[in-house]
N, C-alpha and C. Protein backbone atom coordinates (compact mmCIF):
# COMPACT_ATOMS: atom_id res chain seq x y z
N UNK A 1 46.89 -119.72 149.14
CA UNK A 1 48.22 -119.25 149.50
C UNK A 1 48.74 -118.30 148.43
N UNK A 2 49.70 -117.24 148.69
CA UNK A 2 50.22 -116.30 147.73
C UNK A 2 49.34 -115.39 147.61
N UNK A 3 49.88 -114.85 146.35
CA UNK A 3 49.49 -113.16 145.93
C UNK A 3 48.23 -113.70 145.16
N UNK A 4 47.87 -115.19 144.81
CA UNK A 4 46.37 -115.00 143.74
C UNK A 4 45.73 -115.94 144.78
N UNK A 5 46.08 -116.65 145.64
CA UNK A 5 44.92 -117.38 146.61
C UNK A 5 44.85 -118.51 145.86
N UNK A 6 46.13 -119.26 145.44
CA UNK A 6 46.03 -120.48 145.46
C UNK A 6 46.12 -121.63 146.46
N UNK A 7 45.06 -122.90 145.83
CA UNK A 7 44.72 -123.72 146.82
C UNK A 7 45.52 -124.66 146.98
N UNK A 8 46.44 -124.94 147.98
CA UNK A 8 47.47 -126.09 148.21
C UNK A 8 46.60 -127.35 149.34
N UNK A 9 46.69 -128.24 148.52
CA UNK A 9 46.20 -129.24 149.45
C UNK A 9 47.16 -130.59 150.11
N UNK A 10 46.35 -131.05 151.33
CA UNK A 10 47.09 -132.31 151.74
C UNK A 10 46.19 -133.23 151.74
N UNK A 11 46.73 -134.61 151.37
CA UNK A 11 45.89 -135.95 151.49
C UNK A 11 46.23 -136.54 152.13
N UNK A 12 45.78 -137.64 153.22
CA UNK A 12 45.77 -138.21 153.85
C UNK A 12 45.33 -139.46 154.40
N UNK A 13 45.37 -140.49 154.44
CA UNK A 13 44.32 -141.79 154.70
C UNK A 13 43.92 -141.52 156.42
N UNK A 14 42.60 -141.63 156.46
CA UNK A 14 42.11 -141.51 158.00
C UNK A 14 43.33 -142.34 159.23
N UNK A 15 43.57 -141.55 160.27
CA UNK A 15 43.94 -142.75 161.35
C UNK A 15 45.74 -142.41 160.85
N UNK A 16 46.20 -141.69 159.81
CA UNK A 16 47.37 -141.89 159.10
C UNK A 16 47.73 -140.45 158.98
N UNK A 17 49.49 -140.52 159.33
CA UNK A 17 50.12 -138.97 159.72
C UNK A 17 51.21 -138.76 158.41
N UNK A 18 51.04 -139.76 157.44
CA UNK A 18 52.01 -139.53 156.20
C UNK A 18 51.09 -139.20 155.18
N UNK A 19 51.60 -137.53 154.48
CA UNK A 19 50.40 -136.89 153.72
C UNK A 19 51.29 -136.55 152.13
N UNK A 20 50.65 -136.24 151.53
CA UNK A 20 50.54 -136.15 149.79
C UNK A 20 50.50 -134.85 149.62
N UNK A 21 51.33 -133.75 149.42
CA UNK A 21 50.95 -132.01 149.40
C UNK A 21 51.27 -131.95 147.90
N UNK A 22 50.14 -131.18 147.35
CA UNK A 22 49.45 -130.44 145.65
C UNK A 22 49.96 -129.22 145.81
N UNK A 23 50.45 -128.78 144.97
CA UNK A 23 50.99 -127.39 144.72
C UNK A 23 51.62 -126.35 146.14
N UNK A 24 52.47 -126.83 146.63
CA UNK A 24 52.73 -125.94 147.42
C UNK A 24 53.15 -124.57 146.81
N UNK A 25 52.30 -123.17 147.13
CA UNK A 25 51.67 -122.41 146.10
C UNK A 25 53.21 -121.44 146.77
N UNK A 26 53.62 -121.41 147.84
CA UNK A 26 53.96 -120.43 148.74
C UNK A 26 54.67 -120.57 150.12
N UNK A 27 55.69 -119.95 150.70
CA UNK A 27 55.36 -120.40 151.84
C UNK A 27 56.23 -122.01 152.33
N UNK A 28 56.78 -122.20 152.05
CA UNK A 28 57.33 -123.51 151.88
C UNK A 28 57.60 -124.28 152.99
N UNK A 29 58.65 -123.20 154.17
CA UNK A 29 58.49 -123.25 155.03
C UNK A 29 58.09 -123.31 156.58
N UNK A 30 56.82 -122.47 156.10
CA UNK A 30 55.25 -122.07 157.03
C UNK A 30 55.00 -124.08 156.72
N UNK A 31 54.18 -124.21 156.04
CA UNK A 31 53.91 -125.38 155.28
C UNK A 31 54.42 -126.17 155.82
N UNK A 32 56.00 -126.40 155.90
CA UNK A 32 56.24 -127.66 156.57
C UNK A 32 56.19 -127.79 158.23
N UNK A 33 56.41 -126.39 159.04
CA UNK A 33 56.16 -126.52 160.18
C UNK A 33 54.83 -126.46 160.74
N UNK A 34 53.69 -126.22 159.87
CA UNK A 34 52.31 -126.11 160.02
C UNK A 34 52.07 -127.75 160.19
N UNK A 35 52.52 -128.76 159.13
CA UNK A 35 52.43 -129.96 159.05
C UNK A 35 52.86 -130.30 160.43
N UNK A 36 54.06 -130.20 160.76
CA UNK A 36 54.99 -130.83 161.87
C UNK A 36 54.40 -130.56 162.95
N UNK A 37 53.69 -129.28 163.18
CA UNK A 37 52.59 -129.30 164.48
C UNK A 37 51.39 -129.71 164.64
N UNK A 38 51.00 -130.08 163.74
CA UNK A 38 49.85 -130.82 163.73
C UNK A 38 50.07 -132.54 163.84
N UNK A 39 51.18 -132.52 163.16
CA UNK A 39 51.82 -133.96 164.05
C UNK A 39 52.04 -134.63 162.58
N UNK A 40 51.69 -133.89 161.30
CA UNK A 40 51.77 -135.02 160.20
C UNK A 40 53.54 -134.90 159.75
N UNK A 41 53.66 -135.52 158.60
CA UNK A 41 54.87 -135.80 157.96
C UNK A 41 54.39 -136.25 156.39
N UNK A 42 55.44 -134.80 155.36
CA UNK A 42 55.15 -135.05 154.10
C UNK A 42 55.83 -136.44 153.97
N UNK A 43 55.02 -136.89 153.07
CA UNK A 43 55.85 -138.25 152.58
C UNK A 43 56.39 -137.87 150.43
N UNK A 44 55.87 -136.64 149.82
CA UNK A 44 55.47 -136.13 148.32
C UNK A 44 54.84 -135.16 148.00
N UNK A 45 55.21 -134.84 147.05
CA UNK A 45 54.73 -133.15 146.94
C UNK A 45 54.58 -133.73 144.78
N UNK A 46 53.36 -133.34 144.80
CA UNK A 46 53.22 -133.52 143.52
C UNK A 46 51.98 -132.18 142.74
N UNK A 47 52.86 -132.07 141.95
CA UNK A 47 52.51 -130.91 140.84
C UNK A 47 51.39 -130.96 139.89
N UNK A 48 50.43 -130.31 140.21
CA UNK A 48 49.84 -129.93 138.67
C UNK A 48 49.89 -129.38 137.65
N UNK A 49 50.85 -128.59 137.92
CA UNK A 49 51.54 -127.65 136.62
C UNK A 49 52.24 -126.88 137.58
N UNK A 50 53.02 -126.49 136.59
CA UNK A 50 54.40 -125.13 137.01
C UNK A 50 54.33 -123.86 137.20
N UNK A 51 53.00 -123.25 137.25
CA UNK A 51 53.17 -121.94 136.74
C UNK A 51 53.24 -121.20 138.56
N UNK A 52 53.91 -120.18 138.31
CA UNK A 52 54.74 -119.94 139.98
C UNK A 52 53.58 -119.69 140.49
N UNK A 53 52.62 -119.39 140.90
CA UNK A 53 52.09 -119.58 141.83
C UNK A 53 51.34 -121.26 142.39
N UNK A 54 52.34 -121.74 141.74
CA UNK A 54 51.61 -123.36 142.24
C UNK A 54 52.84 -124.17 142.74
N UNK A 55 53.96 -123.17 142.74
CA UNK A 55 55.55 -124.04 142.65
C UNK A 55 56.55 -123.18 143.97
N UNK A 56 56.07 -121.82 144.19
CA UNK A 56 56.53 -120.93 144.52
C UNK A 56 56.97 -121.62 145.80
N UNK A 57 56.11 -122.82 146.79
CA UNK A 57 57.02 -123.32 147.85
C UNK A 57 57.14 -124.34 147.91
N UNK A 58 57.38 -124.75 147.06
CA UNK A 58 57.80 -126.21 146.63
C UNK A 58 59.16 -126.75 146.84
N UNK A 59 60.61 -125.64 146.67
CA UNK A 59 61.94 -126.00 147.13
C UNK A 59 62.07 -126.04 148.63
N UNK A 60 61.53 -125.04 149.21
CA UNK A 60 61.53 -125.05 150.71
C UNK A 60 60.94 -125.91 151.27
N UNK A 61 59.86 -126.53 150.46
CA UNK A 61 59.03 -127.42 151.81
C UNK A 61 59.87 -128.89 151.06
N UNK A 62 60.34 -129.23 150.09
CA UNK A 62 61.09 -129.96 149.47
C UNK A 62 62.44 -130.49 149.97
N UNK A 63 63.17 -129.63 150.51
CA UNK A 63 64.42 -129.66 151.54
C UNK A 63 64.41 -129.94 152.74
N UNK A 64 62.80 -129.61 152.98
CA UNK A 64 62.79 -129.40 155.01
C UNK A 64 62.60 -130.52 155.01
N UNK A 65 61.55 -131.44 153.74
CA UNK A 65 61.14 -132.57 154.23
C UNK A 65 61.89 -133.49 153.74
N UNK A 66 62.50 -133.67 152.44
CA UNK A 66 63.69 -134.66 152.18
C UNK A 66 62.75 -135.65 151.04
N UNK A 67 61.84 -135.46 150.79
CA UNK A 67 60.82 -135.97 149.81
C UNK A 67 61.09 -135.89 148.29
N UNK A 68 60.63 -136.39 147.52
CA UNK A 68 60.56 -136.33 146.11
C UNK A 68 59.14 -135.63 145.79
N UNK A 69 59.46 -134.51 144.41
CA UNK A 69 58.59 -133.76 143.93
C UNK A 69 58.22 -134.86 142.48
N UNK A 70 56.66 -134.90 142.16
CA UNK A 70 56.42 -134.98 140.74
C UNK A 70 55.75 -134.59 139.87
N UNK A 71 55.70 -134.70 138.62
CA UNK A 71 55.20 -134.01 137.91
C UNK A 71 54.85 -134.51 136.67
N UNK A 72 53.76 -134.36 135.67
CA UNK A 72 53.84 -134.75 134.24
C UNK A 72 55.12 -134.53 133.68
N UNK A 73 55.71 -135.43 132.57
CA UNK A 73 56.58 -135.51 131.73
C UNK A 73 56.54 -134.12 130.68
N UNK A 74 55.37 -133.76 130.39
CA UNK A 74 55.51 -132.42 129.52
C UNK A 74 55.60 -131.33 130.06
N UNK A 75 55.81 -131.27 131.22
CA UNK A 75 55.86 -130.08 132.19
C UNK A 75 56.85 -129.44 132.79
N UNK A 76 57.93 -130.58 132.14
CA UNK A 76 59.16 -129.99 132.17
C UNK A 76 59.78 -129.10 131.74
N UNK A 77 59.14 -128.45 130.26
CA UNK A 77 60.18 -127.07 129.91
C UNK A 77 59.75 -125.63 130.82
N UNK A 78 58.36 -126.17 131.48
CA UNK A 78 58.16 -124.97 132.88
C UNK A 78 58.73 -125.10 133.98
N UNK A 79 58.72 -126.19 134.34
CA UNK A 79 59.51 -126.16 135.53
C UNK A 79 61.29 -125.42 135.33
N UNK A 80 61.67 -125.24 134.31
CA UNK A 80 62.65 -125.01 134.11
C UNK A 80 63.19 -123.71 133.48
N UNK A 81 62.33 -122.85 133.21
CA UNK A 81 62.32 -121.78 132.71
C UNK A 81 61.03 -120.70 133.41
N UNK A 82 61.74 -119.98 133.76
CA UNK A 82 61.09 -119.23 134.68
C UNK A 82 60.61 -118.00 133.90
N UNK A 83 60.39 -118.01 132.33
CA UNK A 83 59.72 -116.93 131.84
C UNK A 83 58.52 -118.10 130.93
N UNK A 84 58.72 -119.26 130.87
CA UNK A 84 57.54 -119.94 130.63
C UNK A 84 56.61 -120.37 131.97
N UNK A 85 57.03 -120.31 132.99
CA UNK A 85 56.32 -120.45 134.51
C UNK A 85 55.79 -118.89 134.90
N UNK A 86 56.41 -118.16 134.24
CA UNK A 86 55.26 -116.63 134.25
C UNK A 86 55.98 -116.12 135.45
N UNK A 87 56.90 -116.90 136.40
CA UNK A 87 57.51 -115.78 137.79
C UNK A 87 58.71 -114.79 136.96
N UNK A 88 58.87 -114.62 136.02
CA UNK A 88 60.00 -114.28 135.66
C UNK A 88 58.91 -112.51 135.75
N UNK A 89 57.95 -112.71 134.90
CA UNK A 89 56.83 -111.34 134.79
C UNK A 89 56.88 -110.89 136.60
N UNK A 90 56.73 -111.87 137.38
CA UNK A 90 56.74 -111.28 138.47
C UNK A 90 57.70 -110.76 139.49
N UNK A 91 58.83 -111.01 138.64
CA UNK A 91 59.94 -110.50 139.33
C UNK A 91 60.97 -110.94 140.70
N UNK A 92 59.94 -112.26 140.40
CA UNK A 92 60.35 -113.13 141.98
C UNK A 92 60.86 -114.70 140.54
N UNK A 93 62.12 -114.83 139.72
CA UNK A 93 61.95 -116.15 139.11
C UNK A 93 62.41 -117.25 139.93
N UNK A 94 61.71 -118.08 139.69
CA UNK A 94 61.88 -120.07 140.15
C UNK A 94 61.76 -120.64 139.70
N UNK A 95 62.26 -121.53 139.67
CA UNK A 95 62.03 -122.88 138.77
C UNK A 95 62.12 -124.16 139.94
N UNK A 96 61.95 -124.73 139.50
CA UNK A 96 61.54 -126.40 140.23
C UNK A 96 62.14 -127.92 139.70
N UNK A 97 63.10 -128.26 140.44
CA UNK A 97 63.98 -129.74 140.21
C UNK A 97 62.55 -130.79 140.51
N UNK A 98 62.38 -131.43 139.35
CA UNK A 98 61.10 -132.75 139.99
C UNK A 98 62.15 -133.75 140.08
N UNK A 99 62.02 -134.21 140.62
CA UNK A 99 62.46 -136.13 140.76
C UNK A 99 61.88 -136.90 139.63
N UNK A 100 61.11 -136.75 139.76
CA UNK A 100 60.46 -138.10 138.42
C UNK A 100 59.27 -137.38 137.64
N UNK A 101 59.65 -136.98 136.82
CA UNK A 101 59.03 -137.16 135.66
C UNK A 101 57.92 -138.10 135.23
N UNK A 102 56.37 -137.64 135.62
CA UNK A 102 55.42 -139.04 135.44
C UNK A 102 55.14 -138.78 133.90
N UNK A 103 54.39 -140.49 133.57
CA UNK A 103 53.86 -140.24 132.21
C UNK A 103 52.65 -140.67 132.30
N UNK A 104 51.48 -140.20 131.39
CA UNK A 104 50.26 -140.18 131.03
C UNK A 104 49.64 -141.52 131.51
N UNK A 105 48.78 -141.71 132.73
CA UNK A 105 47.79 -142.51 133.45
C UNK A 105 48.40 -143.57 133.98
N UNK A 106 50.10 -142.89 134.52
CA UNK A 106 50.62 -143.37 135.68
C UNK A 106 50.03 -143.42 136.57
N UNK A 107 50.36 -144.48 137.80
CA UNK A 107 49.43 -144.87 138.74
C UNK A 107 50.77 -144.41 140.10
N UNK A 108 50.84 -143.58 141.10
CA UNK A 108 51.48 -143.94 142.21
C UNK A 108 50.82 -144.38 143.65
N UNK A 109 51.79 -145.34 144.31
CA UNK A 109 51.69 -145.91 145.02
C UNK A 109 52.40 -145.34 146.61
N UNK A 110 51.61 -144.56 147.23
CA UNK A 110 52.47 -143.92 148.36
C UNK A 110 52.16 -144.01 149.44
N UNK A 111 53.07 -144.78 150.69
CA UNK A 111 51.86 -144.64 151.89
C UNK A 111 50.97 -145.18 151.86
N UNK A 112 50.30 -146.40 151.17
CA UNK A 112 48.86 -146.69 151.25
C UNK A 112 48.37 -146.09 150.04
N UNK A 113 48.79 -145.03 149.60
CA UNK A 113 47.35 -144.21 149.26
C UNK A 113 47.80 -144.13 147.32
N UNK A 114 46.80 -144.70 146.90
CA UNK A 114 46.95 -144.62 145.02
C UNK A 114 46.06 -143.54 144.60
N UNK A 115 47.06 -143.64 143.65
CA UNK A 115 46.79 -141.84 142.67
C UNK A 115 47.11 -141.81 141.63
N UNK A 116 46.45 -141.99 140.46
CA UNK A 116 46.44 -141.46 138.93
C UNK A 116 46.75 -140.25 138.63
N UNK A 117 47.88 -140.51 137.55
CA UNK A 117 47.93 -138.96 136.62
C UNK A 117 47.33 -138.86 135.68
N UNK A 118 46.23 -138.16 135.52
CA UNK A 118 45.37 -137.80 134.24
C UNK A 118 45.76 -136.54 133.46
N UNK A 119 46.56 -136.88 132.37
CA UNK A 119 47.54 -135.82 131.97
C UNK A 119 45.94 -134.52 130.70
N UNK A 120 46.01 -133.63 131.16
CA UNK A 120 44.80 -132.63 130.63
C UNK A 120 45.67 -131.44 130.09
N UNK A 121 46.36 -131.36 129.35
CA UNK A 121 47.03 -130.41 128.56
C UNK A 121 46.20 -129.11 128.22
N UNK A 122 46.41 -127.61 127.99
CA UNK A 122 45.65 -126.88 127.88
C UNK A 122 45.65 -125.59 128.47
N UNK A 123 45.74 -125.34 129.68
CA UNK A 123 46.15 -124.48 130.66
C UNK A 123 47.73 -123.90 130.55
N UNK A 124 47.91 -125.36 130.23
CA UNK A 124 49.40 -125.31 129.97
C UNK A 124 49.48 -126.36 129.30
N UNK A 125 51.28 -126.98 128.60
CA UNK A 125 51.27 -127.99 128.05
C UNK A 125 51.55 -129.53 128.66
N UNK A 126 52.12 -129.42 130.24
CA UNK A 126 51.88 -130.05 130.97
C UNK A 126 51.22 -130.72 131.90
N UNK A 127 49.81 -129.12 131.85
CA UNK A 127 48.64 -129.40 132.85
C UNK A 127 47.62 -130.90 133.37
N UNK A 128 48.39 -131.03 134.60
CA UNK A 128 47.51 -132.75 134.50
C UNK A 128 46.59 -132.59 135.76
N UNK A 129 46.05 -133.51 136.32
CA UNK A 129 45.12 -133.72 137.40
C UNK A 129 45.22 -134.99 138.27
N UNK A 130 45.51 -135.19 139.29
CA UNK A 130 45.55 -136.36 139.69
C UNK A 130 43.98 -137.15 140.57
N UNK A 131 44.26 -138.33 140.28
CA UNK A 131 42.68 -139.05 140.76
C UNK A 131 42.82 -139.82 141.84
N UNK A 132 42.04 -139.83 142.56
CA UNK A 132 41.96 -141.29 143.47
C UNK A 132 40.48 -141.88 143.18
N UNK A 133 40.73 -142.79 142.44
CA UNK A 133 39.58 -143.32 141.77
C UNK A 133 38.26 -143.83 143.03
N UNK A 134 39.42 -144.73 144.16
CA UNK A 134 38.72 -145.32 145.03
C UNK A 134 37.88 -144.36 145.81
N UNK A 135 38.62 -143.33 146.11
CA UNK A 135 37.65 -142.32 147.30
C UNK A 135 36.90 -140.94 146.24
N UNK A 136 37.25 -141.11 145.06
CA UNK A 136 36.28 -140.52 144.42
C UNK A 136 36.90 -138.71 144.12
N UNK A 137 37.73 -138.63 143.83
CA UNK A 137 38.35 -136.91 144.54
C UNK A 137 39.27 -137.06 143.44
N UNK A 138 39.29 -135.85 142.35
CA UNK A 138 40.32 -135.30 141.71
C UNK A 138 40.42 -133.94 142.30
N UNK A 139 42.14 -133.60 141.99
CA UNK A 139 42.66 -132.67 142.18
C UNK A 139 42.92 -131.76 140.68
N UNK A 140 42.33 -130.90 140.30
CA UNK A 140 42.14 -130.71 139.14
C UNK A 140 43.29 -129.61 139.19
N UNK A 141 44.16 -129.11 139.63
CA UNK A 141 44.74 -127.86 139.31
C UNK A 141 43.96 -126.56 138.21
N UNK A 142 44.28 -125.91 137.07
CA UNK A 142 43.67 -124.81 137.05
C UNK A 142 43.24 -125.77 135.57
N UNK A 143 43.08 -126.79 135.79
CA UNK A 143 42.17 -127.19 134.22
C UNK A 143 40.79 -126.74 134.30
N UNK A 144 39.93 -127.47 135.49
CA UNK A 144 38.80 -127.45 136.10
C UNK A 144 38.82 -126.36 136.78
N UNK A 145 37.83 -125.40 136.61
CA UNK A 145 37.64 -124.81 137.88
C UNK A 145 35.37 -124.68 138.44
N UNK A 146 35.45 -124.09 139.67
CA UNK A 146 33.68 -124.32 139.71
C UNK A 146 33.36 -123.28 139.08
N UNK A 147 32.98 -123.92 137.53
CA UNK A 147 31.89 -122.28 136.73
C UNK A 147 32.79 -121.88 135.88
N UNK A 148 34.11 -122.72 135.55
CA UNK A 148 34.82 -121.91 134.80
C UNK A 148 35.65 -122.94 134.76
N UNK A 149 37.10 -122.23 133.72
CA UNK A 149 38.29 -122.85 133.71
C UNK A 149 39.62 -122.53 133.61
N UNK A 150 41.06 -122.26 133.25
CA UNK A 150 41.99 -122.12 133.49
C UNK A 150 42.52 -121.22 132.64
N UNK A 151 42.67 -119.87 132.20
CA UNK A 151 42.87 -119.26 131.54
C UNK A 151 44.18 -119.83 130.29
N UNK A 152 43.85 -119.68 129.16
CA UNK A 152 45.09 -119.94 128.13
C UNK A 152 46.10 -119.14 127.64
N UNK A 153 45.94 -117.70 127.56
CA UNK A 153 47.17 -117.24 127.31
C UNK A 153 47.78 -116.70 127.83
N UNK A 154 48.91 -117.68 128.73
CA UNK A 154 50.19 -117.74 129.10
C UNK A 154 50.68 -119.00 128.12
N UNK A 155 51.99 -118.94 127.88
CA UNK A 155 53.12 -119.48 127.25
C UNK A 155 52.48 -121.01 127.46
N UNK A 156 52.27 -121.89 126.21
CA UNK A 156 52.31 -122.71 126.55
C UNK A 156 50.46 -123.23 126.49
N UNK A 157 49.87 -122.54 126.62
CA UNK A 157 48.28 -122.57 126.92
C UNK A 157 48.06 -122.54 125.09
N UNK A 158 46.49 -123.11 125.46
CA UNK A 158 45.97 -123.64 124.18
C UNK A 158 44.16 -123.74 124.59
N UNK A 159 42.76 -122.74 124.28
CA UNK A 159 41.86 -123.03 124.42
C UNK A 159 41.03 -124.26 123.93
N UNK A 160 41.63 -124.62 122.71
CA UNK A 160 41.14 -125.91 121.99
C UNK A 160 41.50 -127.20 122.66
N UNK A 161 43.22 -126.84 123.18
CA UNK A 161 43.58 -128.14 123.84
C UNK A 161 42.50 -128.80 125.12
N UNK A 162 42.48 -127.28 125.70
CA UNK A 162 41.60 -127.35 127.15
C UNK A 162 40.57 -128.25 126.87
N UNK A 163 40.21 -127.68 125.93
CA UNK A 163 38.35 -128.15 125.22
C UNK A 163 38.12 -129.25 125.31
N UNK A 164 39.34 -130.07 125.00
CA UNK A 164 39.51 -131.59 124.44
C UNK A 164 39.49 -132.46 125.63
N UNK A 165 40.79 -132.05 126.47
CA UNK A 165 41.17 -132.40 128.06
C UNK A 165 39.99 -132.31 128.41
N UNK A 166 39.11 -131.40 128.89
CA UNK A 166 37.85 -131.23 129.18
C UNK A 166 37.09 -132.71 128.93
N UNK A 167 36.44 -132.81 127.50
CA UNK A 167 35.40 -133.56 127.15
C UNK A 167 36.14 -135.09 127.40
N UNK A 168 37.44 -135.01 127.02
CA UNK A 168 37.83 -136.36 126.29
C UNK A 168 38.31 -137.39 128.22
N UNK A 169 38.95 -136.55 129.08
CA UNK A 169 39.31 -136.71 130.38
C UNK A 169 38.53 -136.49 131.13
N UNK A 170 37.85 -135.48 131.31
CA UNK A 170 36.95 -135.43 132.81
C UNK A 170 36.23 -135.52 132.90
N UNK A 171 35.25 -135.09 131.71
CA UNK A 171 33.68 -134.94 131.49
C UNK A 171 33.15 -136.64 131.65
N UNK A 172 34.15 -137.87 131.36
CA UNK A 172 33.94 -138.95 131.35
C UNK A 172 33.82 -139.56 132.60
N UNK A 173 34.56 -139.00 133.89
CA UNK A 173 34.51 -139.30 135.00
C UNK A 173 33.19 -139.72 135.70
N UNK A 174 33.05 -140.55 136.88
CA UNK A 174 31.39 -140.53 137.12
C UNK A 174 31.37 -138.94 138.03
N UNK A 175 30.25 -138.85 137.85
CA UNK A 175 29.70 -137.42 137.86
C UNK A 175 29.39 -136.92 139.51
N UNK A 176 29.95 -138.67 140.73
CA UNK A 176 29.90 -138.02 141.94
C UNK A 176 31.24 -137.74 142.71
N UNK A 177 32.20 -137.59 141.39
CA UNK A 177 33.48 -137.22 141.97
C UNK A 177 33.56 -135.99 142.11
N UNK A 178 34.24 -135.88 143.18
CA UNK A 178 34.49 -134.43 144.07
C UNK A 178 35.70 -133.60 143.55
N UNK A 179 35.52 -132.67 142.60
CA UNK A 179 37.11 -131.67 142.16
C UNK A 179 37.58 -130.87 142.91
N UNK A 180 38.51 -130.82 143.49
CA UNK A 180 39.57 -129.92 143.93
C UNK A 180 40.06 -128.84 143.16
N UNK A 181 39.83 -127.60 142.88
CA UNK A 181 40.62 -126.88 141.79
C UNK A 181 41.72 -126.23 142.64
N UNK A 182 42.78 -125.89 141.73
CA UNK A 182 43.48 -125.00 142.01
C UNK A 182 43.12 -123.38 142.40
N UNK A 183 42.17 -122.91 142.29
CA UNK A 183 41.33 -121.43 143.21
C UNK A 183 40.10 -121.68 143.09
N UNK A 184 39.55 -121.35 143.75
CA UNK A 184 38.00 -121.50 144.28
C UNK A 184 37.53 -122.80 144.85
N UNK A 185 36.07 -122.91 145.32
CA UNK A 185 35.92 -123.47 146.34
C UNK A 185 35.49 -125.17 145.02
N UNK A 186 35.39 -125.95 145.99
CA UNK A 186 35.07 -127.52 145.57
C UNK A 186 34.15 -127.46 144.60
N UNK A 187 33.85 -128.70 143.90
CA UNK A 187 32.71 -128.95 143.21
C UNK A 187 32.62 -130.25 142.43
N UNK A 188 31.86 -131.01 141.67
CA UNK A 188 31.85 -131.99 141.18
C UNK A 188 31.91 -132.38 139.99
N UNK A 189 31.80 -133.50 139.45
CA UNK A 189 31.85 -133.45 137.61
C UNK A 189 30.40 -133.35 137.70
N UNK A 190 29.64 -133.61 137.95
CA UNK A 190 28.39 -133.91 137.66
C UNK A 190 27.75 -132.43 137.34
N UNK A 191 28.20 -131.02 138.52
CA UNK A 191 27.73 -129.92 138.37
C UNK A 191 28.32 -129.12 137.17
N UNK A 192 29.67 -129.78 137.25
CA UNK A 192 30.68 -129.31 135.82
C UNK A 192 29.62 -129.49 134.68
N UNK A 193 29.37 -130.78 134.36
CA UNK A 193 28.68 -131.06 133.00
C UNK A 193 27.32 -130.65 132.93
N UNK A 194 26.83 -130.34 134.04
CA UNK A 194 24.98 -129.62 133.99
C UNK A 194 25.52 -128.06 134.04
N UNK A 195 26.53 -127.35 134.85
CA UNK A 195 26.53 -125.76 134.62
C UNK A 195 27.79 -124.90 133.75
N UNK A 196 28.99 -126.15 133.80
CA UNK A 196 30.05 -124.89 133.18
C UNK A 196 30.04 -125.19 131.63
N UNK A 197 29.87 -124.04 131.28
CA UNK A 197 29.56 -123.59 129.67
C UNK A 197 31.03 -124.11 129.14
N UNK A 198 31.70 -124.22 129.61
CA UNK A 198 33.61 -124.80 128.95
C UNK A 198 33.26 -126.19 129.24
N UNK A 199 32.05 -126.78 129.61
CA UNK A 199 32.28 -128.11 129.49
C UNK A 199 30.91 -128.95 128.95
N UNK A 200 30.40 -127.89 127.97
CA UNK A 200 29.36 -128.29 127.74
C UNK A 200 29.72 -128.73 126.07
């Protein structure tokens, strides 16, 4: 979605019409009536980081649906400043009200469906990832990406931090979990730690 082709996702438990939306990148309102015809209903909208193209429809689909947004606890001075979220460069600024503020390997409980915050600093200083341990699937936002990783200098970014987040958080994961990045297509830890040179 948007001007860089970020990936907004929904989760869902099989058989089940109450869903979990990751970065609504754009679009806020497309988004929620795209949902509503297909028959689902947001129940949360949770953040991997702030930087506007991951936030950009996040108020609109936020209002239509009446839901709570969340986010890491350090990710708050982006959400709130729209020249550390980088839209300010783009001339379109936003910022983003979260509801709750998560902290480091919080667990939520939504709908059925549990989800870890694995807080991965680096990208940014808030940059986290969320897990579902049981079905095996992180949502890595732009920490992880396939063959690569999240560029650092924008406001807030740190290559060493990444490095760390990297080895010390994900690289530990079992290796048949499935990553979600924030752009480009799927991939696993397992291919992470045999091909991307940032995680070797």
């Amino acid at each position: 979605m948007g001007s860089v082709q970020t990936n907004c996702y929904f989760v869902y438990e099989e058989g089940k019409k109450k869903i979990l939306v990751f970065d609504p990148a754009d679009g806020g309102a497309h988004l929620y009536q795209t949902f509503k015809e297909k028959g689902f209903e947001v129940a949360a909208i949770l953040l991997t980081h702030a930087h506007f193209d991951h936030i950009s429809g996040c108020n609109e689909l936020r209002k239509l649906a009446g839901v709570k947004v969340y986010a890491w606890e350090k990710e708050q001075p982006l959400c709130d400043d729209p020249a550390l979220n980088v839209s300010e460069m783009t001339g379109r600024p936003v910022t983003v009200t979260v509801d709750e503020y998560l902290k480091e390997g919080a667990v939520l409980q939504i709908e059925g469906m549990e989800v870890k915050l694995i807080g991965t600093p680096g990208h940014t200083q808030g940059s986290c990832c969320f897990y579902f341990e049981k079905e095996g699937i992180l949502i890595s936002g732009d920490t992880l990406f396939e063959g690569s990783v999240g560029r650092t200098d924008f406001p807030t970014g740190s290559g060493a931090v990444l490095s760390r987040s990297l080895k010390e958080k994900l690289m530990c994961l079992p290796e048949e979990v499935k990553v979600y990045p924030g752009h480009g297509g799927f991939t696993t830890i397992g291919e992470e730690k045999r091909y991307n040179p940032f995680c070797a």
